[in-house]
Every structure is written in C-alpha cells, then in structure tokens.
C-alpha atoms as a PDB file:
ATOM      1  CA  UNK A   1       0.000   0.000   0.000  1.00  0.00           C
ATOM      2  CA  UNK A   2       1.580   3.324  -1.115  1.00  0.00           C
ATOM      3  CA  UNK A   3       2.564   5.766   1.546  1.00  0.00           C
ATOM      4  CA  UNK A   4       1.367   8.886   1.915  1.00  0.00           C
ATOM      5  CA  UNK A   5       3.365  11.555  -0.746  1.00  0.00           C
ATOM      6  CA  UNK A   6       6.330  13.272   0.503  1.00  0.00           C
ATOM      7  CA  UNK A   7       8.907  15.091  -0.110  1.00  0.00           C
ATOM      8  CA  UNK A   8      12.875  14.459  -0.001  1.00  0.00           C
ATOM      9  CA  UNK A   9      15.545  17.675  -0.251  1.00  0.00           C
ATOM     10  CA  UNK A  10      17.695  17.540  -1.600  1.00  0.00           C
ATOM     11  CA  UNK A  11      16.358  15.530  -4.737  1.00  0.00           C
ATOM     12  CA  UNK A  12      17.855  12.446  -5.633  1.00  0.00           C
ATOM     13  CA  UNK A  13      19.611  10.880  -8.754  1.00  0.00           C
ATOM     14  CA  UNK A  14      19.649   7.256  -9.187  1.00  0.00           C
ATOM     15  CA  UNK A  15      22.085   6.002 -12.369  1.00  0.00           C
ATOM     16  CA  UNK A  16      21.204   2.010 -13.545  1.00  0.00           C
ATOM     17  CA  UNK A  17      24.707   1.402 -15.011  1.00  0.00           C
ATOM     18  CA  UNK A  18      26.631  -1.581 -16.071  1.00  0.00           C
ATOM     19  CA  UNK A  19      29.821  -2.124 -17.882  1.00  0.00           C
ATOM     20  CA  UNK A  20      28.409  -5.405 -19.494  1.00  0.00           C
ATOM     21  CA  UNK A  21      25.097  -5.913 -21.495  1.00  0.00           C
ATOM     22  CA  UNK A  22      22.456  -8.384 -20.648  1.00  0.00           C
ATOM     23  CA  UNK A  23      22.076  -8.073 -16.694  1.00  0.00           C
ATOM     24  CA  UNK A  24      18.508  -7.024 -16.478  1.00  0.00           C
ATOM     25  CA  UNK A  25      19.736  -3.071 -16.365  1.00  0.00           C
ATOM     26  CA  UNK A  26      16.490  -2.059 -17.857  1.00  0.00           C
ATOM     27  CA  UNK A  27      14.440  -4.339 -16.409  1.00  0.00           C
ATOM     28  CA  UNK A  28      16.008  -2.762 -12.816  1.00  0.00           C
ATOM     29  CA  UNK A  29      15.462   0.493 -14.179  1.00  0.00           C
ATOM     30  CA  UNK A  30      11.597   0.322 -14.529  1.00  0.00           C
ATOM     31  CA  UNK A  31      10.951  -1.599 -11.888  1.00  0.00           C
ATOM     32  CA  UNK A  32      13.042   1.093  -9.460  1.00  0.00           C
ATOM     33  CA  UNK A  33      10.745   3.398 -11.281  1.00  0.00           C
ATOM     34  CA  UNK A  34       7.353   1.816 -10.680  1.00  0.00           C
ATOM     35  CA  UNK A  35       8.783   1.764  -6.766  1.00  0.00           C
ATOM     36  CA  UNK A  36       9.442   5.116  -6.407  1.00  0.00           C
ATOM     37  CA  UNK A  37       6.060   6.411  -7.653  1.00  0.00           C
ATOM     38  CA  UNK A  38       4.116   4.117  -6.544  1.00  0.00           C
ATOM     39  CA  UNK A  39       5.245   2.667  -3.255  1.00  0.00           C
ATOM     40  CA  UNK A  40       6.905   5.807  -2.026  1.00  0.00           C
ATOM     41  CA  UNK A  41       5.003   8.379  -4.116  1.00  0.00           C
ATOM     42  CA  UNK A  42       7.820  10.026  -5.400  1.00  0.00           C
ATOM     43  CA  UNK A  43       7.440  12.388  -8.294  1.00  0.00           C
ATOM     44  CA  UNK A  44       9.714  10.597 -10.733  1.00  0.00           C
ATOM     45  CA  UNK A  45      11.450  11.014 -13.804  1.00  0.00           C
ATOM     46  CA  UNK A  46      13.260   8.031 -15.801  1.00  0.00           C
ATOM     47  CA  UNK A  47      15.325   9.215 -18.011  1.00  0.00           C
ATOM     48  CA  UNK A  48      16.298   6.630 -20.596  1.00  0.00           C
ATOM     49  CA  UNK A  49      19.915   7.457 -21.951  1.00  0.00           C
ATOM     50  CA  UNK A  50      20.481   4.386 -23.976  1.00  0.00           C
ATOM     51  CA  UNK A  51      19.938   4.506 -27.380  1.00  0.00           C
ATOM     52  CA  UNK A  52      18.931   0.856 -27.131  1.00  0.00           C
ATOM     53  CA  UNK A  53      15.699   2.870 -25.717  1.00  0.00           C
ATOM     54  CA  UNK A  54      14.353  -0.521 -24.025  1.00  0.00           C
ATOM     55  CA  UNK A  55      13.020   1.327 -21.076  1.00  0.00           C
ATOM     56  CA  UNK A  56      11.131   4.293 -23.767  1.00  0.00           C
ATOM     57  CA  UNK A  57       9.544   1.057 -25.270  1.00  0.00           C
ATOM     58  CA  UNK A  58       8.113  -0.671 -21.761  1.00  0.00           C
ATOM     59  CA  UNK A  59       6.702   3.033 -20.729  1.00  0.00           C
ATOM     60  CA  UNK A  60       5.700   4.765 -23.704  1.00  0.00           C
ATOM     61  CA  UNK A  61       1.506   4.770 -24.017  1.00  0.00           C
ATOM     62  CA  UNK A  62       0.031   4.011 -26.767  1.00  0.00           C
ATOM     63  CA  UNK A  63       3.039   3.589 -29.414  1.00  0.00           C
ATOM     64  CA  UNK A  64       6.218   1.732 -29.899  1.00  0.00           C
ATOM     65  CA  UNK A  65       8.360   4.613 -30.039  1.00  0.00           C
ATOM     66  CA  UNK A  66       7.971   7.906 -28.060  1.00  0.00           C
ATOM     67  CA  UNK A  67       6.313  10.714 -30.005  1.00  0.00           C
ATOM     68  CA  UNK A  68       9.356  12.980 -29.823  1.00  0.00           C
ATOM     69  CA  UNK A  69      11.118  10.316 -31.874  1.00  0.00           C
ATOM     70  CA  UNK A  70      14.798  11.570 -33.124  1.00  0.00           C
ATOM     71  CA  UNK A  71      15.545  14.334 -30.616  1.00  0.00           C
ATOM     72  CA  UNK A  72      17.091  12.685 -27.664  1.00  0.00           C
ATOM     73  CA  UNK A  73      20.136  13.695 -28.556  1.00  0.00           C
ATOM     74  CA  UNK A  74      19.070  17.598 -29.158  1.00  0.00           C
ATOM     75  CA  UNK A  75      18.864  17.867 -25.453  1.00  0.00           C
ATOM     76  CA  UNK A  76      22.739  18.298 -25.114  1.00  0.00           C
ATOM     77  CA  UNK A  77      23.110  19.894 -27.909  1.00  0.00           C
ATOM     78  CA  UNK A  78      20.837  22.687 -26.431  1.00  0.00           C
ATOM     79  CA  UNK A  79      18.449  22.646 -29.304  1.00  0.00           C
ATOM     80  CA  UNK A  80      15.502  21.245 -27.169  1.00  0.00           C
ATOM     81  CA  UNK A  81      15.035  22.013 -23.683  1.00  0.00           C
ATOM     82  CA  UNK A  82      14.767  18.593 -21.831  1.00  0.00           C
ATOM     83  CA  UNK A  83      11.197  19.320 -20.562  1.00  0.00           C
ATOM     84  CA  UNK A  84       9.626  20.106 -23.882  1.00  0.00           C
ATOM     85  CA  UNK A  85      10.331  16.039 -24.212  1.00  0.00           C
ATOM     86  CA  UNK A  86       9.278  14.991 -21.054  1.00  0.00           C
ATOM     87  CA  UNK A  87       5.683  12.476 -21.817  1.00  0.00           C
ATOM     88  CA  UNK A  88       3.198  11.034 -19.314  1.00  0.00           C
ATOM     89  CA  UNK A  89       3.506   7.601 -18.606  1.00  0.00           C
ATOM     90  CA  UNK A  90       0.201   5.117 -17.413  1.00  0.00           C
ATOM     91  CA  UNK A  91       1.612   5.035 -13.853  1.00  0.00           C
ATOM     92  CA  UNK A  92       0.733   8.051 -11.468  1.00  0.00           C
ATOM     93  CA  UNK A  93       3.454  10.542 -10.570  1.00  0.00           C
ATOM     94  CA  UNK A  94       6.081   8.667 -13.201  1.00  0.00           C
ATOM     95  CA  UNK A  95       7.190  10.526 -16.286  1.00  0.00           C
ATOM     96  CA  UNK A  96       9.317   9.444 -18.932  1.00  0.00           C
ATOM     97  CA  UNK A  97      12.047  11.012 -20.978  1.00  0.00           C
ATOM     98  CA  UNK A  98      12.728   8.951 -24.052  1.00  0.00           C
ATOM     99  CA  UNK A  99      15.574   7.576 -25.819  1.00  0.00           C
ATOM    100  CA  UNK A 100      16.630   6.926 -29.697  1.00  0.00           C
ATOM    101  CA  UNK A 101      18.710   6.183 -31.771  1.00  0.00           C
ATOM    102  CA  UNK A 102      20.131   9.560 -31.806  1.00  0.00           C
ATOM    103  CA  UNK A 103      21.736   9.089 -29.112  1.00  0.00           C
ATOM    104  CA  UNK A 104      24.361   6.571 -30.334  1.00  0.00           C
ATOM    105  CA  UNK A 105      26.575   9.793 -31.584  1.00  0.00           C
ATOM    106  CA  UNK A 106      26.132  11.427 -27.826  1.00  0.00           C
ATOM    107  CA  UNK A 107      29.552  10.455 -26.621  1.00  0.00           C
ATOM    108  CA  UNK A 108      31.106  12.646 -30.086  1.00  0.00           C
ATOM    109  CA  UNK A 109      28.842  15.433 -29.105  1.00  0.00           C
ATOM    110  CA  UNK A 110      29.932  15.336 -25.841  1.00  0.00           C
ATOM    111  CA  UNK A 111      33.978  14.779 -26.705  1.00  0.00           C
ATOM    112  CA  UNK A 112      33.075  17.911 -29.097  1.00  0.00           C
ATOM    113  CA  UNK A 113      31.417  20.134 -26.934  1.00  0.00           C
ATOM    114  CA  UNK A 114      34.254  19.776 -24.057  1.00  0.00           C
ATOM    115  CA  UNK A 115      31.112  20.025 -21.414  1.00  0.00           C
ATOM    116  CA  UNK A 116      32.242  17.516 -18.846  1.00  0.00           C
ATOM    117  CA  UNK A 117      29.216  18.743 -16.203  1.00  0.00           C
ATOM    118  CA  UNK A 118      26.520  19.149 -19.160  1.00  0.00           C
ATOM    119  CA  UNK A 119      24.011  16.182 -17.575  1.00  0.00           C
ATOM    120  CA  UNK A 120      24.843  17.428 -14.122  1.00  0.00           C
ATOM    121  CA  UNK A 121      23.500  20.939 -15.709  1.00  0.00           C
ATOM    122  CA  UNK A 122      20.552  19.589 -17.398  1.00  0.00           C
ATOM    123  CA  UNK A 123      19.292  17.656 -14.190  1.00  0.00           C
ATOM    124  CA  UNK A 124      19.417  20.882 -11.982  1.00  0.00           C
ATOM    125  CA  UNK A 125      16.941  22.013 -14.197  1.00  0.00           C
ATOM    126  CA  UNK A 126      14.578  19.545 -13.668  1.00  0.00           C
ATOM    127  CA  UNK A 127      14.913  18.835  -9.986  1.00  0.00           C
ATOM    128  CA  UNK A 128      12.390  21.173  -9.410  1.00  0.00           C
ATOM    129  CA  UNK A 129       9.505  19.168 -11.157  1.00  0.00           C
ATOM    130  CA  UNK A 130      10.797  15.924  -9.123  1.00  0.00           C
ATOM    131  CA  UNK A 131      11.859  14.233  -6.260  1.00  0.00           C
ATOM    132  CA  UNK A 132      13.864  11.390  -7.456  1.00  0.00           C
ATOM    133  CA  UNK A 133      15.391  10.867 -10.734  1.00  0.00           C
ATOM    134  CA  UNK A 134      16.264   7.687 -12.443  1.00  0.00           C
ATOM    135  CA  UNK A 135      18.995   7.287 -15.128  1.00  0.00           C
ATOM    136  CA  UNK A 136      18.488   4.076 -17.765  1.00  0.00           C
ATOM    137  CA  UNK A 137      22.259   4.553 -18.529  1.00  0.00           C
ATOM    138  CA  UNK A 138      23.765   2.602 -22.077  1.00  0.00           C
ATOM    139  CA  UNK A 139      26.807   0.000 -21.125  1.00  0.00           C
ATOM    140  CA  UNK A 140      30.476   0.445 -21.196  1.00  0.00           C
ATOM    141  CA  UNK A 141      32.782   3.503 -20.089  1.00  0.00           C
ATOM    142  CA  UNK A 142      32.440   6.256 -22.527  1.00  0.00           C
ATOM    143  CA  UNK A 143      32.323   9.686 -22.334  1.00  0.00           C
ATOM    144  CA  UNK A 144      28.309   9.849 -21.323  1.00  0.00           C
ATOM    145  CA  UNK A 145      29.499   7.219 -18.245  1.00  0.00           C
ATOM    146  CA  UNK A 146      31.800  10.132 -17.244  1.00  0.00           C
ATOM    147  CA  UNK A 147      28.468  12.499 -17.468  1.00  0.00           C
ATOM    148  CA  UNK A 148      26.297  10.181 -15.536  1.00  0.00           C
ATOM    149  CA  UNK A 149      29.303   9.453 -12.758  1.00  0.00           C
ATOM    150  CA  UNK A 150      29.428  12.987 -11.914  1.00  0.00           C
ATOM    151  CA  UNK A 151      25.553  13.958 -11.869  1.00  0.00           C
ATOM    152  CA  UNK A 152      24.518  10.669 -10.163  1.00  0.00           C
ATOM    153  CA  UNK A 153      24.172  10.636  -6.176  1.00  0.00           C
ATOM    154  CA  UNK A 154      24.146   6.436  -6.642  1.00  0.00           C
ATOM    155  CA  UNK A 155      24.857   4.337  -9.024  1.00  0.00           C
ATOM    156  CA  UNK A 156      23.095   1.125  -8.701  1.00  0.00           C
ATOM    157  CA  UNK A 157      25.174  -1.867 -10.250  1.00  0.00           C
ATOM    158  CA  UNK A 158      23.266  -4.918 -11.788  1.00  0.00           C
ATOM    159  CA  UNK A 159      25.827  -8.511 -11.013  1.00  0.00           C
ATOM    160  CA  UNK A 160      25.166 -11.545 -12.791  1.00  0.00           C
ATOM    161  CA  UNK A 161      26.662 -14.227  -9.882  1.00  0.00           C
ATOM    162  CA  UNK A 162      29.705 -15.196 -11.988  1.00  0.00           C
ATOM    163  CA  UNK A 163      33.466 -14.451 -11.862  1.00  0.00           C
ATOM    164  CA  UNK A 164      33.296 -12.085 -15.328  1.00  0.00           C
ATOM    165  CA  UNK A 165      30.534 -10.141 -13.958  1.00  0.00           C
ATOM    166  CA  UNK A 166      32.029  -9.397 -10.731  1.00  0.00           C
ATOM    167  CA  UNK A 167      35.455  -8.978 -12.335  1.00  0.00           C
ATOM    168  CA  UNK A 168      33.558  -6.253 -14.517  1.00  0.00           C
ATOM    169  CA  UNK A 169      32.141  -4.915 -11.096  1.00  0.00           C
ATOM    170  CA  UNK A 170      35.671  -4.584  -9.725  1.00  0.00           C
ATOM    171  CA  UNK A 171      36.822  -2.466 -12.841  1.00  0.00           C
ATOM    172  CA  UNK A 172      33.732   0.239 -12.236  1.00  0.00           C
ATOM    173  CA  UNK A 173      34.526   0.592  -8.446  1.00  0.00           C
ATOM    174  CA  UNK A 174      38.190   0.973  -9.552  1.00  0.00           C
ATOM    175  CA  UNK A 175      37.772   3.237 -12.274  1.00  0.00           C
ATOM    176  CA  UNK A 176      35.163   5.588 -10.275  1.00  0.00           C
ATOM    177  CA  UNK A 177      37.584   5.279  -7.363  1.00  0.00           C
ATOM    178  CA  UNK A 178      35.294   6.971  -4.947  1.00  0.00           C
ATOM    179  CA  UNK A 179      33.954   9.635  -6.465  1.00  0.00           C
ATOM    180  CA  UNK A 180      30.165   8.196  -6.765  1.00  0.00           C
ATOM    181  CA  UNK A 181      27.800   5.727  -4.379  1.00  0.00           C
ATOM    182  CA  UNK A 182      27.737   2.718  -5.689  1.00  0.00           C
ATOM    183  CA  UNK A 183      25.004  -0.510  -4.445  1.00  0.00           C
ATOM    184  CA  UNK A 184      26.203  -3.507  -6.427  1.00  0.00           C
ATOM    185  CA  UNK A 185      22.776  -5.630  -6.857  1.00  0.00           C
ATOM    186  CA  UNK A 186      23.030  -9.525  -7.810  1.00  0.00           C
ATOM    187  CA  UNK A 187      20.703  -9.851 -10.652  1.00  0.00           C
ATOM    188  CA  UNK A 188      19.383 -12.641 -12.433  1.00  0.00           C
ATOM    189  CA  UNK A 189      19.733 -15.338  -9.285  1.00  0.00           C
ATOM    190  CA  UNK A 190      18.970 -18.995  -9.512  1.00  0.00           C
ATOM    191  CA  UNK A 191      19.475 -20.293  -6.487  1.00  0.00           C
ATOM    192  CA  UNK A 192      19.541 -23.597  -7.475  1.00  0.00           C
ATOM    193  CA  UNK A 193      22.811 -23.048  -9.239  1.00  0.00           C
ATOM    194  CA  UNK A 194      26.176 -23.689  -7.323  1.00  0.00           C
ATOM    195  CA  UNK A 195      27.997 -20.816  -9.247  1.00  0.00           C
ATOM    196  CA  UNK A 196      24.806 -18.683  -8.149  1.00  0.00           C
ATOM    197  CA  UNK A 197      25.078 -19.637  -4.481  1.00  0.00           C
ATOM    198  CA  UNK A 198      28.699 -19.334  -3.866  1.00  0.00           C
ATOM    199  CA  UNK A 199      28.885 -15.753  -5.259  1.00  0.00           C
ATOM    200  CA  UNK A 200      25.784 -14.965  -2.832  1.00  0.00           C
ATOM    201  CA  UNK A 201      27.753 -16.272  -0.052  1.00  0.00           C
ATOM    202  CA  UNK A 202      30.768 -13.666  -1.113  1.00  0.00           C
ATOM    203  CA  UNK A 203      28.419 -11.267  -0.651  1.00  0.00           C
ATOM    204  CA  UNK A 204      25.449 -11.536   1.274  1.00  0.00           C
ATOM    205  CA  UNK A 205      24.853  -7.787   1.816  1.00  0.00           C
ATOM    206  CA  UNK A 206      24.132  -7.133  -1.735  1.00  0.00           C
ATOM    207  CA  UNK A 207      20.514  -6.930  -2.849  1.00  0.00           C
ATOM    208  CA  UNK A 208      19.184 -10.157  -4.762  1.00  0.00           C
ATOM    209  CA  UNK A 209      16.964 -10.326  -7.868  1.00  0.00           C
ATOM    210  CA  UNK A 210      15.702 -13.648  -8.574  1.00  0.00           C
ATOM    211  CA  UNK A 211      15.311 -15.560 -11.829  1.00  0.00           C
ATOM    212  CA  UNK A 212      11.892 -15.383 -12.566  1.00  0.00           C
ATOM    213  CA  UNK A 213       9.101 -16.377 -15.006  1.00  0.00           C
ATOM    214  CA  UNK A 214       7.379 -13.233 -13.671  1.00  0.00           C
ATOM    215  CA  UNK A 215      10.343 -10.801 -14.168  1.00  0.00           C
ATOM    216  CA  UNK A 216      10.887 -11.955 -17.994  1.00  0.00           C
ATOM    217  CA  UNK A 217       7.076 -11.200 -18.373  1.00  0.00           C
ATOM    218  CA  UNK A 218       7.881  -7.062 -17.498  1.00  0.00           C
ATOM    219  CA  UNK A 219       8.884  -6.765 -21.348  1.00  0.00           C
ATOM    220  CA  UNK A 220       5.935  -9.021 -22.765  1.00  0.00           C
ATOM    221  CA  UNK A 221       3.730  -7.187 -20.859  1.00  0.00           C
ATOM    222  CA  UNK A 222       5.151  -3.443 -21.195  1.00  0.00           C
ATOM    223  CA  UNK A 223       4.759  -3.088 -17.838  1.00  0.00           C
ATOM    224  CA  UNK A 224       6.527  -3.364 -14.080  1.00  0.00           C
ATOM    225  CA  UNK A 225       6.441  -6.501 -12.256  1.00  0.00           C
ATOM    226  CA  UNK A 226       4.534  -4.510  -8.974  1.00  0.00           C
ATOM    227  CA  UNK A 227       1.580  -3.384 -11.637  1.00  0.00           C
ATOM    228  CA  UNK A 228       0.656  -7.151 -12.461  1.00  0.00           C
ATOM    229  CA  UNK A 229       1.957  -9.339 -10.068  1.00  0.00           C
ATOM    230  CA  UNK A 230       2.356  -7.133  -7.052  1.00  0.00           C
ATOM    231  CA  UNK A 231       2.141  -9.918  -4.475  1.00  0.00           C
ATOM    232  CA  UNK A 232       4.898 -12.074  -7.032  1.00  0.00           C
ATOM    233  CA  UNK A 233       8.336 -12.466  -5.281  1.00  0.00           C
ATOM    234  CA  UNK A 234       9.698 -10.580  -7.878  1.00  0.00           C
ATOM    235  CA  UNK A 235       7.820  -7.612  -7.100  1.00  0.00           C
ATOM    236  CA  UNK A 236       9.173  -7.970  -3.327  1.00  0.00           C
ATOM    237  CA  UNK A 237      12.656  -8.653  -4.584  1.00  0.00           C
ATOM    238  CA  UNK A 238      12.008  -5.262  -6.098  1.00  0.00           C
ATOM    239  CA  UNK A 239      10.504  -3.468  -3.428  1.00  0.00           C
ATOM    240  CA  UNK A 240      12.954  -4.520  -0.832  1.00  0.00           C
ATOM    241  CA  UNK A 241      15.762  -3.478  -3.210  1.00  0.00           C
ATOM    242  CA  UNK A 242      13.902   0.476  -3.256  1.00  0.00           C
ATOM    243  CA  UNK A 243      13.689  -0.028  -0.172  1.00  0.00           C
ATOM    244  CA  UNK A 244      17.283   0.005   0.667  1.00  0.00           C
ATOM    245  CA  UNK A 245      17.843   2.713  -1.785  1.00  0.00           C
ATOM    246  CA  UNK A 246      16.170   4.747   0.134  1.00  0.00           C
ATOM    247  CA  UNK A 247      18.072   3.818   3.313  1.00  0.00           C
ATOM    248  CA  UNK A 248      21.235   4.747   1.502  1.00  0.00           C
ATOM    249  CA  UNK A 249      19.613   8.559   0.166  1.00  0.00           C
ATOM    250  CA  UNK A 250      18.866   9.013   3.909  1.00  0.00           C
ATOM    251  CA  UNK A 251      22.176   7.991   5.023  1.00  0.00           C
END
C-alpha cells in the first residue's frame, strides 16, 4: 500500500549502469521506477539514456516509439530544452524522458562540446519538477558514463553471480575510485545453481533479484512486475531493493 506523498531535499539521482550488457539493467530500471512512484510516491522522472531505448519502449503509451522520436540527442546539444520532451507515462506521478537512436553519436557530441558537467547541468533544471530521478544509462565507459558518474548521487550496479561479472564490477569501483555511491545488486539469481550460491555467499549484503518467469514477463507485458503481479516475489525482490535505496539517500 503506497505511503502517503512526501517530499525528499535535496532531490535524488539514481544512475542504472553496467559495464556489461544483458544483466537485467532495464528491467532494474523500470521496476526502481514503478517503486518510487508508486510505493513511495515520489514524483519521478526516468530518463532513458540508452539509445537501445528498451526502457522508452516498456513506458511509452500508446506507441512503440515515443512521439518525440529523433531528438534525444538535441537535449545536449541545447536545441531542445529537456522538458519540452518529457511524456506522461500510465503510472501516477512517473514521467518518462525517451531515448533513440540519436543518441548513439552522444559520446562525439559530448567529446566535441568539451562540457564535462553538461548532464549534471541539465538535471538541476529539472529537480524542481521531481523528487527522485532515475537514469536508464547505455553499457560500457564512454564519455556519457563520465556524465552520468558525476551527476549521479548512486549508481546502482546490476551482477550476474559469476566471476566475469564481478570482475567487470571490480573495474567500475576501480575506475570511479570513490567519487560516486555505488550498491552492487546480484541480478538474475537462480538459487539452485552452485555458481549462483557461492557468489551470494561472497556477498550476502548485496541486494538479490531472482530468476523469474514473472520478471521476464515485465517486457511481454510493457509493464513493471509490482503493476501485475504485485504480491509475485519478484515484485518484493524489487521493493525490498527500493527499499534500501532509500536507506542509503537518507544515510
């Protein structure tokens, strides 16, 4: 049952980031979303920065693409002001602003434009509408990772349990080195797997997302686990994850 609405100063900006592909970074990203709005009323903006635009396709109403198709990229480029962009989405109090395919030449613009706070700028200007920003951020370390690691307040990490996933979790903390908040999240968990288990025993402070039939449905259905399934032990994987975000904000 959602709490009653309040508000958090200072606002807060969440990053989804992973150096690796293919570890449910989306799938946290809406699903942090849904929370936020819903479960702890939170205005709430995500912000999809991948050009892969697979969180713009779960949230957009109506059509497969958002309506403001081909200017994600203007943003930076200070054609477009950021808010002109901003669309509704079917859940209360979250709004969504959209990526393309444009965006696939953002780290040029930003190696041209030499504006190594422009994101950080861009967000002030919409903390005002919102009380806790999420970022949908593309994979790798390129120049918008160096954008989003200076704007973000945490950066949530999705871990498959294996050694190459948690070797690429080990180069992020090192190449931040301190500079951002960062909550690892093991994502993806059978339990039932020994690789699985023994990398949940290494760390058994990090937040666990399970495997789930229920999960994979969030992109068949276009929608967040908690809208559907709420009482699904996905949707309580995900809710105790927001949960603990939160803690760490209040910290």
């Amino acid at each position: 049952m959602p709490v009653p609405e309040r508000r958090a100063l200072p606002v807060s900006t969440i990053a989804i980031y992973s150096l690796k592909g293919g570890v449910g970074k989306t799938t946290l990203a809406v699903n942090l979303a849904w929370s936020a709005a819903i479960q702890s009323s939170r205005r709430t903006l995500l912000w999809d920065l991948d050009p892969q635009a697979a969180s713009s396709f779960l949230l957009t109403l109506n059509a497969d693409v958002p309506k403001h198709h081909g200017l994600a990229q203007s943003i930076f480029a200070k054609d477009v002001a950021p808010e002109t962009l901003i669309e509704k989405t079917a859940i209360p109090r979250l709004d969504l602003l959209g990526a393309d395919s444009s965006l696939r030449g953002l780290d040029l613009l930003f190696h041209e434009m030499d504006k190594k706070k422009r994101l950080q700028k861009l967000l002030a200007g919409l903390r005002k509408d919102y009380d806790r920003i999420l970022l949908d951020c593309p994979p790798g370390l390129t120049e918008t990772t160096e954008q989003v690691m200076r704007a973000a307040d945490l950066i949530v990490v999705p871990v498959i349990p294996s050694p190459l996933s948690e070797r690429a979790q080990a180069d992020v903390i090192a190449h931040l080195g301190g500079r951002t908040d960062i909550m690892p999240v093991h994502s993806m968990v059978d339990g039932r797997r020994k690789l699985h288990a023994d990398a949940l025993a290494r760390h058994p402070d990090w937040p666990v997302i399970p495997t789930a039939s229920q999960i994979e449905q969030v992109t068949a259905r276009r929608a967040p686990i908690g809208s559907f399934a709420p009482r699904s032990t996905g949707a309580a994987a995900f809710g105790r994850l927001w949960q603990a975000i939160e803690r760490r904000l209040a910290a």
